[in-house]
N, C-alpha and C. Protein backbone atom coordinates (compact mmCIF):
# COMPACT_ATOMS: atom_id res chain seq x y z
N UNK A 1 -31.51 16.04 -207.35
CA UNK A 1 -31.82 15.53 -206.04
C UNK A 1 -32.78 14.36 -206.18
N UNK A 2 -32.85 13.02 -205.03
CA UNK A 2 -33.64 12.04 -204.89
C UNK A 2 -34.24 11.93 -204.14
N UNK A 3 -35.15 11.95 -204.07
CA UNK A 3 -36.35 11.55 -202.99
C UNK A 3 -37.03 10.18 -202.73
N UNK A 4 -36.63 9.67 -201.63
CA UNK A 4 -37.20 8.26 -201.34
C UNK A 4 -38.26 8.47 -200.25
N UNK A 5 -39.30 7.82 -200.54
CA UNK A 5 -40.70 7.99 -199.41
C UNK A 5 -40.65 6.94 -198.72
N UNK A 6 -41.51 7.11 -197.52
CA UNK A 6 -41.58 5.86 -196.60
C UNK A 6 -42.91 5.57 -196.76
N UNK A 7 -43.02 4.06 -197.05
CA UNK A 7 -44.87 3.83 -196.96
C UNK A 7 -44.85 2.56 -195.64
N UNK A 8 -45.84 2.24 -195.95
CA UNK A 8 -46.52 0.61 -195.29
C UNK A 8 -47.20 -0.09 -196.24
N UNK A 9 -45.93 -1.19 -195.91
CA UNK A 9 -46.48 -2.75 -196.83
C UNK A 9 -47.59 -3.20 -196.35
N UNK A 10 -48.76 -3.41 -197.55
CA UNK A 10 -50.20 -3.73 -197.27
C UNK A 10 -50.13 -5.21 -197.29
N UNK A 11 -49.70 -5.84 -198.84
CA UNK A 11 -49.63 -6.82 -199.27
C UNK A 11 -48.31 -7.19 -200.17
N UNK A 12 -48.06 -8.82 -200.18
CA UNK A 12 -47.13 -9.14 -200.37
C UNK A 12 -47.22 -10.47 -201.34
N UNK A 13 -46.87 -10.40 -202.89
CA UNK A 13 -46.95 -10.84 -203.72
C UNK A 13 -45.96 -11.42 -204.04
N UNK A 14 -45.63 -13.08 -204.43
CA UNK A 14 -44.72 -14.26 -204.75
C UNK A 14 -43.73 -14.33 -203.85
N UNK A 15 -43.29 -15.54 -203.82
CA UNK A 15 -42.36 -16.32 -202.85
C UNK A 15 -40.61 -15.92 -203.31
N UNK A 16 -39.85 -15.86 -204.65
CA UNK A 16 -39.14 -15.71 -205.34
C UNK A 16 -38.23 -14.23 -204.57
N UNK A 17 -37.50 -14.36 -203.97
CA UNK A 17 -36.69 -13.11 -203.02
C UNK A 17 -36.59 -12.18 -204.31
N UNK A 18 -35.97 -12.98 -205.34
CA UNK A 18 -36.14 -11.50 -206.72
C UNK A 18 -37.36 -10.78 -207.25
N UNK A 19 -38.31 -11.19 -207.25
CA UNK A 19 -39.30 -11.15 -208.09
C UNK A 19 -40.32 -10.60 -206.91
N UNK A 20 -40.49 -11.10 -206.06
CA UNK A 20 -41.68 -10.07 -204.98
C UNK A 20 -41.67 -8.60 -204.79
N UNK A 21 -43.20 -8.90 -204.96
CA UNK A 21 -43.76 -7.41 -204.76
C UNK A 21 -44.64 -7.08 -204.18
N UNK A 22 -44.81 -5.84 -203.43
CA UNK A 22 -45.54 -5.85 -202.26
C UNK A 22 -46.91 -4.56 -202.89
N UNK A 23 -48.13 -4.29 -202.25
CA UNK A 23 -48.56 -3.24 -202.58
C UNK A 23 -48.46 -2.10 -201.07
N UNK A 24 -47.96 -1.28 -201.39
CA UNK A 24 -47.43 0.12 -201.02
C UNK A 24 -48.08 1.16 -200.15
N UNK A 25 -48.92 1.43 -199.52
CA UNK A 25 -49.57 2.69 -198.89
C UNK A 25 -48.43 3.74 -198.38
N UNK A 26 -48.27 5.05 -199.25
CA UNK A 26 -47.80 6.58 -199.11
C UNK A 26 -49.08 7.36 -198.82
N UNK A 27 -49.42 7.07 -197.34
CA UNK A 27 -50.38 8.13 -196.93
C UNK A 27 -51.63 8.11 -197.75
N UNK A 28 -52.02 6.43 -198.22
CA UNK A 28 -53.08 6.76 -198.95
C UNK A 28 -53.61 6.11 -200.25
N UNK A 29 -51.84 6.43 -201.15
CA UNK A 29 -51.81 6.42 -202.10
C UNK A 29 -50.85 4.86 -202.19
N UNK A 30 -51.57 4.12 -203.24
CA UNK A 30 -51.06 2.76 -202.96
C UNK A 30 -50.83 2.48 -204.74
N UNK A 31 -49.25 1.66 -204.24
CA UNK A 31 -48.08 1.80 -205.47
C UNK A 31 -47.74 0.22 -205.17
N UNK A 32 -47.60 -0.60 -206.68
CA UNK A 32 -46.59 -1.76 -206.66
C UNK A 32 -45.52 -1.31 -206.59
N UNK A 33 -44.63 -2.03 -205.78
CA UNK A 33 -42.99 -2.01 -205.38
C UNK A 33 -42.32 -2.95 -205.53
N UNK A 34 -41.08 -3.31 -205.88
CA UNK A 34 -40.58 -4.34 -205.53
C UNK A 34 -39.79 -4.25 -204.44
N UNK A 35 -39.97 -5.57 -203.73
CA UNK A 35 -39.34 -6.16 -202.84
C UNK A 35 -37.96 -6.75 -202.83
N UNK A 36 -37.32 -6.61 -203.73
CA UNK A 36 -36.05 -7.42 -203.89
C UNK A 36 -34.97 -6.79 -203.24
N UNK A 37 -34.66 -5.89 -202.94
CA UNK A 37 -33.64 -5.47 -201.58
C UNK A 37 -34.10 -5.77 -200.36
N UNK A 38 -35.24 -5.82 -199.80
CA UNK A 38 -35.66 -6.11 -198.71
C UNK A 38 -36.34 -7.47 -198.19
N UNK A 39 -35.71 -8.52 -198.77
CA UNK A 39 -36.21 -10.03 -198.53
C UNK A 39 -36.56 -10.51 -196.75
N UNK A 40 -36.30 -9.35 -195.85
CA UNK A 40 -36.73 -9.60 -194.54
C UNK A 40 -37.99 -9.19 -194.47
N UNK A 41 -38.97 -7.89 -195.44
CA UNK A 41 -39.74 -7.35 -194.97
C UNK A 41 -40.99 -8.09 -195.03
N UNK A 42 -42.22 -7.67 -193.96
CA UNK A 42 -43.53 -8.49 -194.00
C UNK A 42 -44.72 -7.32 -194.05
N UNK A 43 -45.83 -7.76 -193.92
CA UNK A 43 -47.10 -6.96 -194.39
C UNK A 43 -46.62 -5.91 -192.41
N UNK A 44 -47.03 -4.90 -193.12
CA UNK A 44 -47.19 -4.08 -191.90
C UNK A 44 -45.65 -3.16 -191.72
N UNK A 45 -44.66 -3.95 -192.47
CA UNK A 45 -43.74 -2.96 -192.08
C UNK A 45 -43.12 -1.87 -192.97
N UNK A 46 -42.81 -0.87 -192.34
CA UNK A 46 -42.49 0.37 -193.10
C UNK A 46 -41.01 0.16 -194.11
N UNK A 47 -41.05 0.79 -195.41
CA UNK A 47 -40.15 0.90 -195.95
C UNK A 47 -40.25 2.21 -196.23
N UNK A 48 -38.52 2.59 -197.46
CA UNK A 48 -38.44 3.56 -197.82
C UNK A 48 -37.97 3.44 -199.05
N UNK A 49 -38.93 3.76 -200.05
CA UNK A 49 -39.19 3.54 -201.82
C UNK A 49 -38.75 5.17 -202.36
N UNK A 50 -37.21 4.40 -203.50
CA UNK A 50 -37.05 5.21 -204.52
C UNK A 50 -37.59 4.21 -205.66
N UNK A 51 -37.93 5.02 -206.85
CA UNK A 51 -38.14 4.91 -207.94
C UNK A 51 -39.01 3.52 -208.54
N UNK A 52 -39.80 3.29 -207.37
CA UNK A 52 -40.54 1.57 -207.42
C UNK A 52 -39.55 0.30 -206.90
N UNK A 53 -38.65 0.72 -206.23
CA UNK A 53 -37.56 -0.17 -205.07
C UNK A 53 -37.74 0.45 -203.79
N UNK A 54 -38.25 -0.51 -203.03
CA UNK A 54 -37.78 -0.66 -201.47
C UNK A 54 -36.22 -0.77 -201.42
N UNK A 55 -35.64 -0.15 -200.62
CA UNK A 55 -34.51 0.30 -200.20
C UNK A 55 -33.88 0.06 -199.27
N UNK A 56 -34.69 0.02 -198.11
CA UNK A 56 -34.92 -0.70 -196.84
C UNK A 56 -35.97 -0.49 -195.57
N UNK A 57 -35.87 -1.20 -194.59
CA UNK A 57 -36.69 -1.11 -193.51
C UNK A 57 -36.43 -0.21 -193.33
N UNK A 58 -37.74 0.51 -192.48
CA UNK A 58 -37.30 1.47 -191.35
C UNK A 58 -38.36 1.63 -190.01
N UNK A 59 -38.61 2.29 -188.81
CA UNK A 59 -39.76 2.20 -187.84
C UNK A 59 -40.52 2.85 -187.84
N UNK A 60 -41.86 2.77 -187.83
CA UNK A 60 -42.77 3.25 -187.59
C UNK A 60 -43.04 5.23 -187.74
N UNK A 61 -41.95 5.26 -186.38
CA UNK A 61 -41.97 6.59 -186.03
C UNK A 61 -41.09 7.07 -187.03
N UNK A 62 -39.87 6.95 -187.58
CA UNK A 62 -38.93 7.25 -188.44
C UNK A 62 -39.81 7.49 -189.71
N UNK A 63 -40.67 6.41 -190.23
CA UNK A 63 -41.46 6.90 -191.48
C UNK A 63 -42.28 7.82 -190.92
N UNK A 64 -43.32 7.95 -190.00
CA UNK A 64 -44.19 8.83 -190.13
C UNK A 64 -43.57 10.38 -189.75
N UNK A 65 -42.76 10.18 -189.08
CA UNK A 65 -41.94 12.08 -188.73
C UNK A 65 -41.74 12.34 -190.41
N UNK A 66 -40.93 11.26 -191.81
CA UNK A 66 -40.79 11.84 -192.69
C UNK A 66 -41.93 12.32 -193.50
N UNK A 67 -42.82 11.53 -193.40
CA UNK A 67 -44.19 12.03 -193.78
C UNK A 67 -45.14 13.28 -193.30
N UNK A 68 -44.41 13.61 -191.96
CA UNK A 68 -44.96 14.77 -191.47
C UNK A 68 -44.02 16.07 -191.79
N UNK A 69 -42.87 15.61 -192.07
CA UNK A 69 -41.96 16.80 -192.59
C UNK A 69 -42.38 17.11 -194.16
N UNK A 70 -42.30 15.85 -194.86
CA UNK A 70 -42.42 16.39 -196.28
C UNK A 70 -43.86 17.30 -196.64
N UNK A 71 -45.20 16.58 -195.71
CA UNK A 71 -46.73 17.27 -195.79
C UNK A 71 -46.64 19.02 -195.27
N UNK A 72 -45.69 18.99 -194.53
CA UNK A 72 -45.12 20.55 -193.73
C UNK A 72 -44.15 21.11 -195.07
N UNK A 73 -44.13 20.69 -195.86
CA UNK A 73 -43.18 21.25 -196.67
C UNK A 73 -43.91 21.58 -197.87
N UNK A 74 -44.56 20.52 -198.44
CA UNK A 74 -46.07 20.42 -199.58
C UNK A 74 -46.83 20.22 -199.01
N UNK A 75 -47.94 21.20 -198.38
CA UNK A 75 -48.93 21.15 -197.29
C UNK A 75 -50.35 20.39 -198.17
N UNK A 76 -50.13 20.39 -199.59
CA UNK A 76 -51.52 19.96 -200.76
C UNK A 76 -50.85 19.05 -201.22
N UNK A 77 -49.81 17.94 -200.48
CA UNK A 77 -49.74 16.73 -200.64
C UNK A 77 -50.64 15.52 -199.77
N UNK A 78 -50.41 16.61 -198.49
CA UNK A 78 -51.41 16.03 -197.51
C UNK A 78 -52.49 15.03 -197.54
């Protein structure tokens, strides 16, 4: 099984649609990602990261319900 998380893009590193990378907040916990599937995204908006790839956009509420399901599931991820 795969698990992709939803964070919020803090920051957003080089111009190059291949090569950008953003830094990550998962509830906290802040991860380099790359940006290269998601050449629309900007600081503030939510994605959903497998394996150090953004994957794609998603809203607000859509990431945080998954974040409240997975913390309800691993309550000492929280």
């Amino acid at each position: 099984m795969c698990l992709a998380v939803p964070g919020q893009v803090l920051s957003i590193i080089g111009d190059d649609p291949l090569f950008r990378t953003g830094k990550v907040s998962f509830g906290g916990v802040m991860r380099e990602v790359s940006l290269a599937y998601v050449p629309e995204v900007q600081v503030g908006d939510y994605v959903i990261v497998h394996v150090g790839f953004a994957l794609s956009k998603v809203d607000e509420a859509a990431a945080q319900q998954t974040l409240d399901d997975l913390a309800e599931i691993w309550p000492e991820s929280a």
